[in-house]
PDB file of N, CA and C in Angstrom:
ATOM      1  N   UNK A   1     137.473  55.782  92.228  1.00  0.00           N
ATOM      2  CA  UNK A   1     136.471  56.789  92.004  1.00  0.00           C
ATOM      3  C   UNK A   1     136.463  57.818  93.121  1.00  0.00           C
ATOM      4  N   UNK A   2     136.828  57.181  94.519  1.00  0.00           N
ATOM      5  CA  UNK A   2     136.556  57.822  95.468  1.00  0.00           C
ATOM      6  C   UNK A   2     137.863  58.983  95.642  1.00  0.00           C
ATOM      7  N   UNK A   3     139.041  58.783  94.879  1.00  0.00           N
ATOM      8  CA  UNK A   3     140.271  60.066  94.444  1.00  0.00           C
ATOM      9  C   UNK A   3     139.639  61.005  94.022  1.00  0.00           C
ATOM     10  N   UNK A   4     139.138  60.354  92.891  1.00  0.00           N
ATOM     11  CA  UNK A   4     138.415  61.787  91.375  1.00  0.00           C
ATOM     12  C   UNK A   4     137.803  62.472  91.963  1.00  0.00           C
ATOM     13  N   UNK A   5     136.599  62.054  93.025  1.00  0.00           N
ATOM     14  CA  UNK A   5     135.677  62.855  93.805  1.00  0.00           C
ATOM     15  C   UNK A   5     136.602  63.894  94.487  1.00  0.00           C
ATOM     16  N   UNK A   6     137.521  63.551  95.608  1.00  0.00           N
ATOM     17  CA  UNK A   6     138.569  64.039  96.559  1.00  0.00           C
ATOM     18  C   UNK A   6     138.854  65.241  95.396  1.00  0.00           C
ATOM     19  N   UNK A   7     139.862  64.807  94.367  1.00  0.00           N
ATOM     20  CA  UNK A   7     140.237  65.990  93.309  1.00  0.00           C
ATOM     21  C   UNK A   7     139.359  67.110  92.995  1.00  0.00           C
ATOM     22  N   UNK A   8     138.106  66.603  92.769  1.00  0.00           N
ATOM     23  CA  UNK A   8     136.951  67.314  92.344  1.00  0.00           C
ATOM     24  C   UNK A   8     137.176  68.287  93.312  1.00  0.00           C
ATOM     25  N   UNK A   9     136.601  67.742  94.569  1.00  0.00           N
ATOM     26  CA  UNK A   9     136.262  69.030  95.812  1.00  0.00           C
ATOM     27  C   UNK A   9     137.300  69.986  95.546  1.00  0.00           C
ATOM     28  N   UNK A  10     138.004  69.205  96.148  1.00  0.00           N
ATOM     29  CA  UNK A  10     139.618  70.352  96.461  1.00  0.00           C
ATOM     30  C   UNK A  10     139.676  71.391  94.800  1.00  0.00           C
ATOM     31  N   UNK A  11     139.516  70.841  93.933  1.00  0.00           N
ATOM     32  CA  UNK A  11     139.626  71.635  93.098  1.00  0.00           C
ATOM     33  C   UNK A  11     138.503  73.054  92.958  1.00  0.00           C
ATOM     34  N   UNK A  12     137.117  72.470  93.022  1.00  0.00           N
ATOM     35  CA  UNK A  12     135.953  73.175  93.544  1.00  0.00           C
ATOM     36  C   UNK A  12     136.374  74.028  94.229  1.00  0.00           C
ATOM     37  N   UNK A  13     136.508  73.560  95.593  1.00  0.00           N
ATOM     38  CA  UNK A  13     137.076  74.734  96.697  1.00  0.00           C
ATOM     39  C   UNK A  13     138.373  75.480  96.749  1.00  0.00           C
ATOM     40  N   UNK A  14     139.300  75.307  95.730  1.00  0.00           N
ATOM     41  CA  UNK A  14     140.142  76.249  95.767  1.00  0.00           C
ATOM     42  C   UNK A  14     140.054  77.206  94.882  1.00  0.00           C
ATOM     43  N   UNK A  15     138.984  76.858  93.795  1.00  0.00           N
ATOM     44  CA  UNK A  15     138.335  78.142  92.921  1.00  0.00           C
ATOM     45  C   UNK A  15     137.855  78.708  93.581  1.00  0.00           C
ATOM     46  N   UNK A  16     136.506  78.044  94.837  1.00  0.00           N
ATOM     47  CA  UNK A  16     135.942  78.717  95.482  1.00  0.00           C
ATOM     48  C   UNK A  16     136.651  80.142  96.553  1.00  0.00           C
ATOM     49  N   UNK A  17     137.650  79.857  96.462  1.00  0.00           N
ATOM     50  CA  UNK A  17     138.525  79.978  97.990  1.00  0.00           C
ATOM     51  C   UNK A  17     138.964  81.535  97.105  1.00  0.00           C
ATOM     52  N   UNK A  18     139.452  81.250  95.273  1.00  0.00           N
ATOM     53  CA  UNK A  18     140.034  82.246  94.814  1.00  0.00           C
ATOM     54  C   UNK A  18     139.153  83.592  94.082  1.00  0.00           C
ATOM     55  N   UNK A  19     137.890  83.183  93.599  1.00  0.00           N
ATOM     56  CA  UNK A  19     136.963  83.838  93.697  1.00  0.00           C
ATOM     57  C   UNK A  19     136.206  84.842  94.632  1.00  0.00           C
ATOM     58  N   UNK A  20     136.335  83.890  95.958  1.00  0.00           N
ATOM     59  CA  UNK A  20     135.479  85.015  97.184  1.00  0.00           C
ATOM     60  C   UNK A  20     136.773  86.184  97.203  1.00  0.00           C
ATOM     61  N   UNK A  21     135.530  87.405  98.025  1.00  0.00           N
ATOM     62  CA  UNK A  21     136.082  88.642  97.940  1.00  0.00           C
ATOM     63  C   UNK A  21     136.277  88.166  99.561  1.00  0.00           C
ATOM     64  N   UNK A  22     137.527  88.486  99.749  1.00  0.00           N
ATOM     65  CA  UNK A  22     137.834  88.614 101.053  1.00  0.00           C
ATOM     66  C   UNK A  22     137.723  89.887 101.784  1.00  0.00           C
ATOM     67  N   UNK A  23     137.245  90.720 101.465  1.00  0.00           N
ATOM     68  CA  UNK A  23     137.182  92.243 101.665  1.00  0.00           C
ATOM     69  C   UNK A  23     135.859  92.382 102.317  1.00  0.00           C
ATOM     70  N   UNK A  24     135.184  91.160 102.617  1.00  0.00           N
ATOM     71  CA  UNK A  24     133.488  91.576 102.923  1.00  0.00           C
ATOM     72  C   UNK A  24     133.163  92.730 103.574  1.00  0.00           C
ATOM     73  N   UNK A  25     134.192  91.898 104.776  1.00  0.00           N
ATOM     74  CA  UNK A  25     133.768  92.659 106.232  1.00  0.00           C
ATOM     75  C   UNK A  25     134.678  94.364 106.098  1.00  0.00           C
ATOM     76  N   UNK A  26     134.247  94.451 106.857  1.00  0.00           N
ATOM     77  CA  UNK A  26     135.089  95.956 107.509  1.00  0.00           C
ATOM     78  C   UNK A  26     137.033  95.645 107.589  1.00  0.00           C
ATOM     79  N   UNK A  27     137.754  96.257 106.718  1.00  0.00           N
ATOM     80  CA  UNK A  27     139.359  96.000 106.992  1.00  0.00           C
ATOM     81  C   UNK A  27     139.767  96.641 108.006  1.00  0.00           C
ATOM     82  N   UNK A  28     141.113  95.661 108.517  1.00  0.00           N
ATOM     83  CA  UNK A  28     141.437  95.640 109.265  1.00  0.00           C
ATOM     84  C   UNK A  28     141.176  95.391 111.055  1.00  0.00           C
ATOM     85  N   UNK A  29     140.042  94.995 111.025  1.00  0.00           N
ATOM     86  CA  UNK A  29     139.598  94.153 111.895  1.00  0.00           C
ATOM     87  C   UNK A  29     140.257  92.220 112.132  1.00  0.00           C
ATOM     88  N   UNK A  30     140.388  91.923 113.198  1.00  0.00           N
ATOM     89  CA  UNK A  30     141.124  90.792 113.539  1.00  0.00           C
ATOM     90  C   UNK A  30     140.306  89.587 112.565  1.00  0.00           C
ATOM     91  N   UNK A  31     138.440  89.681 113.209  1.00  0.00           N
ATOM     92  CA  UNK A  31     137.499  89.479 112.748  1.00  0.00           C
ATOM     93  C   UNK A  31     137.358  89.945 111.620  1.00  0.00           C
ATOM     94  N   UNK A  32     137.253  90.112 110.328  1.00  0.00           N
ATOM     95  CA  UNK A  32     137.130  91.050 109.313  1.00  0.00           C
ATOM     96  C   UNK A  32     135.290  89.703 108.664  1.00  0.00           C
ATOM     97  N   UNK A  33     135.317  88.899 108.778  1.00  0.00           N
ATOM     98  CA  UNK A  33     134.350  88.214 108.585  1.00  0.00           C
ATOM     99  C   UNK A  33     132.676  88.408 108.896  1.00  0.00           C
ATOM    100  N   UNK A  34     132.740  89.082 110.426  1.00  0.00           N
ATOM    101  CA  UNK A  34     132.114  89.359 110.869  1.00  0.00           C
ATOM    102  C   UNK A  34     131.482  91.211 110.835  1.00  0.00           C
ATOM    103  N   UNK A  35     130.241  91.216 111.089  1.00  0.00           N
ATOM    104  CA  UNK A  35     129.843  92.616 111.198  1.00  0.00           C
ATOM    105  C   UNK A  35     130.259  92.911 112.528  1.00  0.00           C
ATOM    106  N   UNK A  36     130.495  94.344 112.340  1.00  0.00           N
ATOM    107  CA  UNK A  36     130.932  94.835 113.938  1.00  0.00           C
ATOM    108  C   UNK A  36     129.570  95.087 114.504  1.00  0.00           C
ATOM    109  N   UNK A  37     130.099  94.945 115.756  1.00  0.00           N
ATOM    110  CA  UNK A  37     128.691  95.452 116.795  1.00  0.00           C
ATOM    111  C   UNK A  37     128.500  97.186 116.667  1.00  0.00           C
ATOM    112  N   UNK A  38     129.877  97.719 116.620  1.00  0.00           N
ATOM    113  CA  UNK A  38     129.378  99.196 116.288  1.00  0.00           C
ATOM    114  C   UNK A  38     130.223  99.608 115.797  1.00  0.00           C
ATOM    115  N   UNK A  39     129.571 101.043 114.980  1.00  0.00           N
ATOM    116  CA  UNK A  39     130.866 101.631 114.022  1.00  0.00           C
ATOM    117  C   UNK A  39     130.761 103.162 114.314  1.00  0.00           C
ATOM    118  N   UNK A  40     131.560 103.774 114.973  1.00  0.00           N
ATOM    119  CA  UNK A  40     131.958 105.066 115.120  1.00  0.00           C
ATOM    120  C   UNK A  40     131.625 105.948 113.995  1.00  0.00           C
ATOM    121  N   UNK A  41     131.411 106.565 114.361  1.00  0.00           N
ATOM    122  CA  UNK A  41     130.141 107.786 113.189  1.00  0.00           C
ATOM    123  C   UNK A  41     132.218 108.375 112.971  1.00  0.00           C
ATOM    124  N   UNK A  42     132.328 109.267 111.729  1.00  0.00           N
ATOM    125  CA  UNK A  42     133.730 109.783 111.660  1.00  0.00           C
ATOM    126  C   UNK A  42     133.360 110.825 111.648  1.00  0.00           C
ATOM    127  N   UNK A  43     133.993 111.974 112.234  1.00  0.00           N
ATOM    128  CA  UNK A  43     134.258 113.169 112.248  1.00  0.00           C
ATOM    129  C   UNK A  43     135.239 113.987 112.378  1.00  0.00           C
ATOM    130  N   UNK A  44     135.543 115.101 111.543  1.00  0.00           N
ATOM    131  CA  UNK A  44     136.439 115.699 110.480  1.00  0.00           C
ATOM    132  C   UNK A  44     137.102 116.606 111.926  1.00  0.00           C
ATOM    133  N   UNK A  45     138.457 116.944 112.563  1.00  0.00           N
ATOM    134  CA  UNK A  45     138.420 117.442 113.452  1.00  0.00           C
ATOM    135  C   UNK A  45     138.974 119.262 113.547  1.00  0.00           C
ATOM    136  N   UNK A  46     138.769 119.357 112.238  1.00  0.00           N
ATOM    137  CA  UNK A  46     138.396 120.526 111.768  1.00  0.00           C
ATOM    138  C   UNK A  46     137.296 120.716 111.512  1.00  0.00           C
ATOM    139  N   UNK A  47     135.907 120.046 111.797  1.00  0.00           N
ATOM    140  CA  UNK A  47     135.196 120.522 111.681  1.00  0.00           C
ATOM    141  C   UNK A  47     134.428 120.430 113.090  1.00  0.00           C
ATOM    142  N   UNK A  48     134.800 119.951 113.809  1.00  0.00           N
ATOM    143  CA  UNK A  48     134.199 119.636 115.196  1.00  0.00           C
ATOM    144  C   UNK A  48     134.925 119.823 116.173  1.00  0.00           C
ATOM    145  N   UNK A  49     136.056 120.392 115.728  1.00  0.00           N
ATOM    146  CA  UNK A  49     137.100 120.045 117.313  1.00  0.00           C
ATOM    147  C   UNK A  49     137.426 121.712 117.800  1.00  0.00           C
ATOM    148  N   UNK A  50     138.568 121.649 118.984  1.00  0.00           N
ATOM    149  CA  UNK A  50     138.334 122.863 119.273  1.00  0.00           C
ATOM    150  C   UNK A  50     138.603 123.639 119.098  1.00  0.00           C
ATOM    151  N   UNK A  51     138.824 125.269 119.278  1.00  0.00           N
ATOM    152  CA  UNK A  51     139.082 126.568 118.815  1.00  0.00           C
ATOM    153  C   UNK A  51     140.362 127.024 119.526  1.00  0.00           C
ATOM    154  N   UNK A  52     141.677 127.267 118.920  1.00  0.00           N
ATOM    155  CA  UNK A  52     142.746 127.493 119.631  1.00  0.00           C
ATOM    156  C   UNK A  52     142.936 128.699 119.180  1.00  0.00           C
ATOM    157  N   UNK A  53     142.006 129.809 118.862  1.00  0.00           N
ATOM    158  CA  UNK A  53     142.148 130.803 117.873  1.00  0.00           C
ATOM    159  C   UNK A  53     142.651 131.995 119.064  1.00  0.00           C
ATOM    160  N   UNK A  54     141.718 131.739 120.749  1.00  0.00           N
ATOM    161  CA  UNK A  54     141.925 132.849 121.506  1.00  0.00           C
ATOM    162  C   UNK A  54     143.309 132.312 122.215  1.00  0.00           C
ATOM    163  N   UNK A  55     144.300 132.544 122.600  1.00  0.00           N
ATOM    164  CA  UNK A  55     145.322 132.936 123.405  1.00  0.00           C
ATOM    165  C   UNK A  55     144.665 132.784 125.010  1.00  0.00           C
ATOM    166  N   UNK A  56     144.742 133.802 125.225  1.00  0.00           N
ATOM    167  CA  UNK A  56     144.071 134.263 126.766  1.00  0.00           C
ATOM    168  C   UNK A  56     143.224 135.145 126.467  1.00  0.00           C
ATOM    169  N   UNK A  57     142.263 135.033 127.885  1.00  0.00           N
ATOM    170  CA  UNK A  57     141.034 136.061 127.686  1.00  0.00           C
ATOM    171  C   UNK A  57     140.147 135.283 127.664  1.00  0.00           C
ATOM    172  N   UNK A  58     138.865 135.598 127.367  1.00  0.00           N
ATOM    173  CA  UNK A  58     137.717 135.070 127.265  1.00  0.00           C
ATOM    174  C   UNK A  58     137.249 134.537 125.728  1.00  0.00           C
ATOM    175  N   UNK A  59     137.009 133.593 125.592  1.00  0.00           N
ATOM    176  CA  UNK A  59     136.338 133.161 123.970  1.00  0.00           C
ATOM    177  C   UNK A  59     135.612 133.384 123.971  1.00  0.00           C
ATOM    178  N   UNK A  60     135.311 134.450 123.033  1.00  0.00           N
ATOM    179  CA  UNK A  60     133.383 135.477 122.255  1.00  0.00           C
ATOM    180  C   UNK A  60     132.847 134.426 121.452  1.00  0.00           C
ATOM    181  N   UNK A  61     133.610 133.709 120.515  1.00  0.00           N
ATOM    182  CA  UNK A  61     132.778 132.552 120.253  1.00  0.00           C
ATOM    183  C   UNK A  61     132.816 131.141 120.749  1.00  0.00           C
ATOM    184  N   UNK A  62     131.485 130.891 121.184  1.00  0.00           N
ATOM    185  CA  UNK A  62     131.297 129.392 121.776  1.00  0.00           C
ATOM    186  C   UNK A  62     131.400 127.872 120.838  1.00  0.00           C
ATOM    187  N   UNK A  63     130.990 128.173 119.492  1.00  0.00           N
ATOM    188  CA  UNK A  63     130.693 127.416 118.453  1.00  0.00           C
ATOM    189  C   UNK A  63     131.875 127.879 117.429  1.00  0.00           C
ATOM    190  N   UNK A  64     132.686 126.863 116.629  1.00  0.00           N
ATOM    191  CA  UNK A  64     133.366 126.888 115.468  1.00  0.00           C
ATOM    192  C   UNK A  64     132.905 126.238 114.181  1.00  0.00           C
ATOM    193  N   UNK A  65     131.438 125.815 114.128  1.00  0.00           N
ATOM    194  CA  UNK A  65     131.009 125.360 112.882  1.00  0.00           C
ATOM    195  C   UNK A  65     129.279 125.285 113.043  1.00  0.00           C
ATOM    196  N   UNK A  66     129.172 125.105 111.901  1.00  0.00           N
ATOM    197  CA  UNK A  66     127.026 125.141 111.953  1.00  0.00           C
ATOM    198  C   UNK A  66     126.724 123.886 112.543  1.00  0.00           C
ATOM    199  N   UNK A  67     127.737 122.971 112.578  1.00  0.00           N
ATOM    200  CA  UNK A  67     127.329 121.512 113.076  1.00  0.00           C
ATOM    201  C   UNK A  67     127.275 121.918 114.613  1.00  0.00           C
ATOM    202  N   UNK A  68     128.261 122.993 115.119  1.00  0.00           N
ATOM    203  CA  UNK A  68     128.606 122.594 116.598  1.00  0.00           C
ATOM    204  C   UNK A  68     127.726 123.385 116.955  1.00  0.00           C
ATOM    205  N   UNK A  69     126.973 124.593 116.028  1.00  0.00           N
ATOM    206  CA  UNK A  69     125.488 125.646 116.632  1.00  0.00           C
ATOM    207  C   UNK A  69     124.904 124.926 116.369  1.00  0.00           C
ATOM    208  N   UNK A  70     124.245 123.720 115.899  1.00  0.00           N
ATOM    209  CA  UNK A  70     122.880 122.977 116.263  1.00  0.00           C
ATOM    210  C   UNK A  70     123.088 121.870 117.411  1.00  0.00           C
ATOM    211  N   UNK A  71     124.125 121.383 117.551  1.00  0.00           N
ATOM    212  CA  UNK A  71     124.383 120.478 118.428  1.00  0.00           C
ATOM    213  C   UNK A  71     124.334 121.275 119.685  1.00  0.00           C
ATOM    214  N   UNK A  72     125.000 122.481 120.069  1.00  0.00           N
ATOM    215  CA  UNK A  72     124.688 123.150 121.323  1.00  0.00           C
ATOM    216  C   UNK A  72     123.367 123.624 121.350  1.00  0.00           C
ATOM    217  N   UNK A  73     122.747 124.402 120.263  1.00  0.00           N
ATOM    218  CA  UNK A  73     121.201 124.203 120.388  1.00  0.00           C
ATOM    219  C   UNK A  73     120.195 123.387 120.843  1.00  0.00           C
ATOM    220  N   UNK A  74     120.539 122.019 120.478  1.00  0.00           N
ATOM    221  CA  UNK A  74     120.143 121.069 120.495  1.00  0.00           C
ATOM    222  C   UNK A  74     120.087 120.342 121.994  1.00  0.00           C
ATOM    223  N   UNK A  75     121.600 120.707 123.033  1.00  0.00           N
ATOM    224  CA  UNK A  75     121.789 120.653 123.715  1.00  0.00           C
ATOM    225  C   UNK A  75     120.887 121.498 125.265  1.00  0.00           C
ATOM    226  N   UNK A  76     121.031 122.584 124.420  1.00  0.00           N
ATOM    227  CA  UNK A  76     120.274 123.291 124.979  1.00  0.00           C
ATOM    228  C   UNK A  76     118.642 123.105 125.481  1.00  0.00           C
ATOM    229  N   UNK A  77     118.495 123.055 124.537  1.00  0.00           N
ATOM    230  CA  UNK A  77     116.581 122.519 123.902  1.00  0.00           C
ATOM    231  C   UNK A  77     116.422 121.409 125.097  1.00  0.00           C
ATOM    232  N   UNK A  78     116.972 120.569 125.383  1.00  0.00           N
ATOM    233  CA  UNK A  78     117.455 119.417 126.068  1.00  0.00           C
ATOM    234  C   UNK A  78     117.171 119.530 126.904  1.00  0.00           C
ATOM    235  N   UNK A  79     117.647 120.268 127.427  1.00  0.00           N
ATOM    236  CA  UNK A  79     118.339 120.566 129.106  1.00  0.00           C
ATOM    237  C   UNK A  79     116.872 121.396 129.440  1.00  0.00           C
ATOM    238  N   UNK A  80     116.308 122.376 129.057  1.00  0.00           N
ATOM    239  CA  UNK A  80     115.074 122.833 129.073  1.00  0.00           C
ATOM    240  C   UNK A  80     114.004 121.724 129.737  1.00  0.00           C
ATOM    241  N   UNK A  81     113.846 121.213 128.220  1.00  0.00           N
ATOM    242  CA  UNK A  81     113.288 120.249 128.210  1.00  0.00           C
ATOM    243  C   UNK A  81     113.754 119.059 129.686  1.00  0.00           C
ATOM    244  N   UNK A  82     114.288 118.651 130.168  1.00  0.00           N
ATOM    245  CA  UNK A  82     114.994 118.300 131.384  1.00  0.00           C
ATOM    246  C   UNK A  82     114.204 118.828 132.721  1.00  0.00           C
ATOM    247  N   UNK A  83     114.376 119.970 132.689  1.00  0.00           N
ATOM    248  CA  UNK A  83     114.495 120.798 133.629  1.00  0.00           C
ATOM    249  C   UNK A  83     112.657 121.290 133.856  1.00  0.00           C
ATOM    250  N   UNK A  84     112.069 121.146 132.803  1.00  0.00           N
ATOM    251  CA  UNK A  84     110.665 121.816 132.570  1.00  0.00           C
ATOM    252  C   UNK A  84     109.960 120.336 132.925  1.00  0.00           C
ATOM    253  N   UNK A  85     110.199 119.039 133.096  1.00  0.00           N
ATOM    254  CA  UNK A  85     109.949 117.521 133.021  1.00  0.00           C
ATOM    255  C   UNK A  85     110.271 116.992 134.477  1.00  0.00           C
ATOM    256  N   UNK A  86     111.269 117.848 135.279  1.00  0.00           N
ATOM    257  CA  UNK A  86     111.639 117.517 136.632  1.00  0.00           C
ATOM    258  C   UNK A  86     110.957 118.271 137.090  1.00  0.00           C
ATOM    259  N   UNK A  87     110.040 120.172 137.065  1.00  0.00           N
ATOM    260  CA  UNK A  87     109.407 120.542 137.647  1.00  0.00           C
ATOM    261  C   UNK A  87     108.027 119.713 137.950  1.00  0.00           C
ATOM    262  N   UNK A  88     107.535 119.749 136.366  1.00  0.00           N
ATOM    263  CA  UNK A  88     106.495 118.738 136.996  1.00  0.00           C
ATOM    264  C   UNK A  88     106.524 117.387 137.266  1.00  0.00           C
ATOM    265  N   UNK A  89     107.435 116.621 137.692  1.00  0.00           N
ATOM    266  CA  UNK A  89     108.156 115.273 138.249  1.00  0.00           C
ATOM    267  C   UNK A  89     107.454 116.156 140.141  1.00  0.00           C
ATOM    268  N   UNK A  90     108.356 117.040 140.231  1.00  0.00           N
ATOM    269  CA  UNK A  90     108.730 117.445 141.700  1.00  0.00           C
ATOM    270  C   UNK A  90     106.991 117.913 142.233  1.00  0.00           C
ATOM    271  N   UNK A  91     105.874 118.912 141.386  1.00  0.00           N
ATOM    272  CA  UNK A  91     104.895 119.174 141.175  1.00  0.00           C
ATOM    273  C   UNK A  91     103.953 117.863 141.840  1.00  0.00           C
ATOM    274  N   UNK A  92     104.230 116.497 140.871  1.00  0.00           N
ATOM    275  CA  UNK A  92     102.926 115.677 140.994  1.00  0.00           C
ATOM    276  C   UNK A  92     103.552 114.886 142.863  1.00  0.00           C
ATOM    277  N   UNK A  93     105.172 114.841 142.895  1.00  0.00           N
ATOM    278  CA  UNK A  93     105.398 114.589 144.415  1.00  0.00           C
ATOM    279  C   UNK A  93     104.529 115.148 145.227  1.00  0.00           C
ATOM    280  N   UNK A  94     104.796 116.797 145.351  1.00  0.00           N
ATOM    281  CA  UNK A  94     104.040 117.193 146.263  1.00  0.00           C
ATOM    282  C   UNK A  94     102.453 116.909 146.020  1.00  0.00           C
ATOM    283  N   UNK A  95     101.874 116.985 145.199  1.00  0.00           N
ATOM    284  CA  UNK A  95     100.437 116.949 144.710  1.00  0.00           C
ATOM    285  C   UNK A  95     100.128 115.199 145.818  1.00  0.00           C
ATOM    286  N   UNK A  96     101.247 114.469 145.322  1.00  0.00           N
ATOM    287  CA  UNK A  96     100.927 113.048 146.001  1.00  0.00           C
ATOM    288  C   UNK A  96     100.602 112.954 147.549  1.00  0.00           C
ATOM    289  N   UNK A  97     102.025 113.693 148.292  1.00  0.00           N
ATOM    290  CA  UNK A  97     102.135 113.980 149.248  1.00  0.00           C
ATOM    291  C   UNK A  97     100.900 114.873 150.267  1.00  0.00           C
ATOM    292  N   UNK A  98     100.460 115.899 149.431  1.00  0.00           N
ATOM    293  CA  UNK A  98      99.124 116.094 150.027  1.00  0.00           C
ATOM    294  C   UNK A  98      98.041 115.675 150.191  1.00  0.00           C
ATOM    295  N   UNK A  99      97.442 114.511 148.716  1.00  0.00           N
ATOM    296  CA  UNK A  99      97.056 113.176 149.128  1.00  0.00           C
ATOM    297  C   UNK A  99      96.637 112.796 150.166  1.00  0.00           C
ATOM    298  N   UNK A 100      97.916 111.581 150.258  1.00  0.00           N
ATOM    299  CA  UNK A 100      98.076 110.988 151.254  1.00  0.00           C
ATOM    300  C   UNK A 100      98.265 111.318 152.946  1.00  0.00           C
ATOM    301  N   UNK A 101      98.827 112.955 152.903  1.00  0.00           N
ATOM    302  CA  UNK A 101      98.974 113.522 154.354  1.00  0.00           C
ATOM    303  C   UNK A 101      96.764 114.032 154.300  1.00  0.00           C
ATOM    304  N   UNK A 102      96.120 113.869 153.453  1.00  0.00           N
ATOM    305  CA  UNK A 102      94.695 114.384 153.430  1.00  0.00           C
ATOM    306  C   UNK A 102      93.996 113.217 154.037  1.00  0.00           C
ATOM    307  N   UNK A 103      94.219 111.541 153.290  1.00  0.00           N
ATOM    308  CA  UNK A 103      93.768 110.331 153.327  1.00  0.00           C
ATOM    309  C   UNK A 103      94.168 109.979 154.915  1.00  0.00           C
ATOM    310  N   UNK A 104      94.911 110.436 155.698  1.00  0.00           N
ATOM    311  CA  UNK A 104      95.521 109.835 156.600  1.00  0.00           C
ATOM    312  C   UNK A 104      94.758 110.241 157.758  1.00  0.00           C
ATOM    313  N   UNK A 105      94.298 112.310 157.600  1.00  0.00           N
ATOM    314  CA  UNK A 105      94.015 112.558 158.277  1.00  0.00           C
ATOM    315  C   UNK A 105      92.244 112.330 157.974  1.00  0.00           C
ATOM    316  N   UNK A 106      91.734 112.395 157.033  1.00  0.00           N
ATOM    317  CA  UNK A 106      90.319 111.599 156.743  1.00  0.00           C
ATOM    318  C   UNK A 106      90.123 110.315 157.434  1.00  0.00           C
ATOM    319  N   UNK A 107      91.020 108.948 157.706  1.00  0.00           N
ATOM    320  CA  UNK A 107      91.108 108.261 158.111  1.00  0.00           C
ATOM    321  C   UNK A 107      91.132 108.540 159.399  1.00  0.00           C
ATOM    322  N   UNK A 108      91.952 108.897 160.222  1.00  0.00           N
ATOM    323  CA  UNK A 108      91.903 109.189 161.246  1.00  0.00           C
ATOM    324  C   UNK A 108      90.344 109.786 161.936  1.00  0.00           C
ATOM    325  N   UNK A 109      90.047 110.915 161.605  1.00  0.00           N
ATOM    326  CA  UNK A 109      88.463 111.388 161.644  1.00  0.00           C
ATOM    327  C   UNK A 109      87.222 110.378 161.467  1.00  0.00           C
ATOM    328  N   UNK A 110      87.545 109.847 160.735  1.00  0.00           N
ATOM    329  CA  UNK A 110      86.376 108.329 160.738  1.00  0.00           C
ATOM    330  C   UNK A 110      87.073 106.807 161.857  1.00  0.00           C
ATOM    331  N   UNK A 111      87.793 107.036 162.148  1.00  0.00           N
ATOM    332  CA  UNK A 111      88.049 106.555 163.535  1.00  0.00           C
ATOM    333  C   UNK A 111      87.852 107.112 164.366  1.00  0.00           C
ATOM    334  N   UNK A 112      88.001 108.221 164.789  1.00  0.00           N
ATOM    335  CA  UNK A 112      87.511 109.146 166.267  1.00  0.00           C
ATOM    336  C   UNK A 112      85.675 109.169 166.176  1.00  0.00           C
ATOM    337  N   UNK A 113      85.266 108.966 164.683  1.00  0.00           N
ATOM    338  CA  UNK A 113      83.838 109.171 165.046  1.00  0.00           C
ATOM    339  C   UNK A 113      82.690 107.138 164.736  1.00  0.00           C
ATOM    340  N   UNK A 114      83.830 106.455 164.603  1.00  0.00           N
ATOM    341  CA  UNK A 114      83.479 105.386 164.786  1.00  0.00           C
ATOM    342  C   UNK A 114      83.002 104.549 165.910  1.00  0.00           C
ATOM    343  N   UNK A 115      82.480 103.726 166.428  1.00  0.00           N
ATOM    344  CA  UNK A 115      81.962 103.893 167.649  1.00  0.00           C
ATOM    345  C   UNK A 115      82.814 102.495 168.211  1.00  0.00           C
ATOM    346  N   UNK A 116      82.863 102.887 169.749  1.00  0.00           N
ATOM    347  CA  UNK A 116      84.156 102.075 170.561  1.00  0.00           C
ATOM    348  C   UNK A 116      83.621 100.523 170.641  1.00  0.00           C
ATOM    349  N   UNK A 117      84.093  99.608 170.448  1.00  0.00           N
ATOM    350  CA  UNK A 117      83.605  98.195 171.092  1.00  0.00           C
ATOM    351  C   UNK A 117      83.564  98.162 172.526  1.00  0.00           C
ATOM    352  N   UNK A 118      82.565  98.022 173.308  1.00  0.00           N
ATOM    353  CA  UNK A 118      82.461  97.563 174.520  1.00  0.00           C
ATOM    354  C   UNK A 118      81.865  96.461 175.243  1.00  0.00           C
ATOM    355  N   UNK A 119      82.570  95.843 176.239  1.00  0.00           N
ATOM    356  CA  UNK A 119      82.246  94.681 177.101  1.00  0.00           C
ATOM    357  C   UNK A 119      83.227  93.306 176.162  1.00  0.00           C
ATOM    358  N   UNK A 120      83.913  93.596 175.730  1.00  0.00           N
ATOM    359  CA  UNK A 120      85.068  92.739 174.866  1.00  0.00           C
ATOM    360  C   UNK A 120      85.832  91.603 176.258  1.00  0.00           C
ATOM    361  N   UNK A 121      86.143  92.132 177.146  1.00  0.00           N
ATOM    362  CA  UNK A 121      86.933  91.995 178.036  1.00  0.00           C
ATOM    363  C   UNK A 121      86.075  90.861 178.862  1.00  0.00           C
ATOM    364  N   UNK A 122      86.621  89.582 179.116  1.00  0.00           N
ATOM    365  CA  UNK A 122      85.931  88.495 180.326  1.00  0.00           C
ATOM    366  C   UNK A 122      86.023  88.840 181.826  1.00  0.00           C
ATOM    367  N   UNK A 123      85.015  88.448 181.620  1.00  0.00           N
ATOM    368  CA  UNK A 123      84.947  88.914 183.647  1.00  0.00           C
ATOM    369  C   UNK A 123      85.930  87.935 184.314  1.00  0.00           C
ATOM    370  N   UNK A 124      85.918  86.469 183.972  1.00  0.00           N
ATOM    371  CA  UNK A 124      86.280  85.483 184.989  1.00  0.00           C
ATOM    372  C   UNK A 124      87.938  85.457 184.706  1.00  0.00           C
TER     373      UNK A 124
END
């Protein structure tokens, strides 16, 4: 009985085996079983790549597609944004800095008008 069973499986599992789509995963991967950890966005390199149109001289245009004027826009916007976020970064420094150079010298002033301990010192 314990053959027929054996037959059974193996037979089971080699339908099983001929049925599955082996194609799950992503082809050509070593792994093809597995999901990748990441997948590269594709891009067309005529539509993103660069401009060999000028020779020499200066290139009048910066951008070769509407994708690459929002992405430098975008870039742009950025960097603003950057730059407008480090002023007031640099802003609340100093703001701190006067603070503490204020607290130090407040402190100081309530020590000069605090009154001295005297007779601390043993005679013998």
């Amino acid at each position: 009985m314990s053959a027929f069973r054996a037959t059974m499986q193996l037979r089971c599992f080699s339908a099983a085996v001929q049925t599955s789509n082996p194609t799950t995963g992503t082809r050509g991967r070593f792994q093809s079983w597995k999901k990748p950890v990441y997948v590269a966005p594709h891009t067309n390199p005529l539509e993103v790549g660069p401009d060999f149109s000028v020779v020499g001289g200066e290139r009048t245009v910066y951008v070769t597609s509407k994708k690459q004027l929002e992405y430098k826009l975008d870039q742009i916007r950025l960097a603003k944004k950057a730059v407008q976020l480090l002023s007031q970064v640099k802003e609340m420094e100093k703001a701190h800095k006067e603070a503490e150079a204020r607290r130090l010298s407040e402190s100081q002033k309530a020590e000069l008008l605090r009154p001295k301990a005297k007779g601390t010192k043993s005679i013998s």
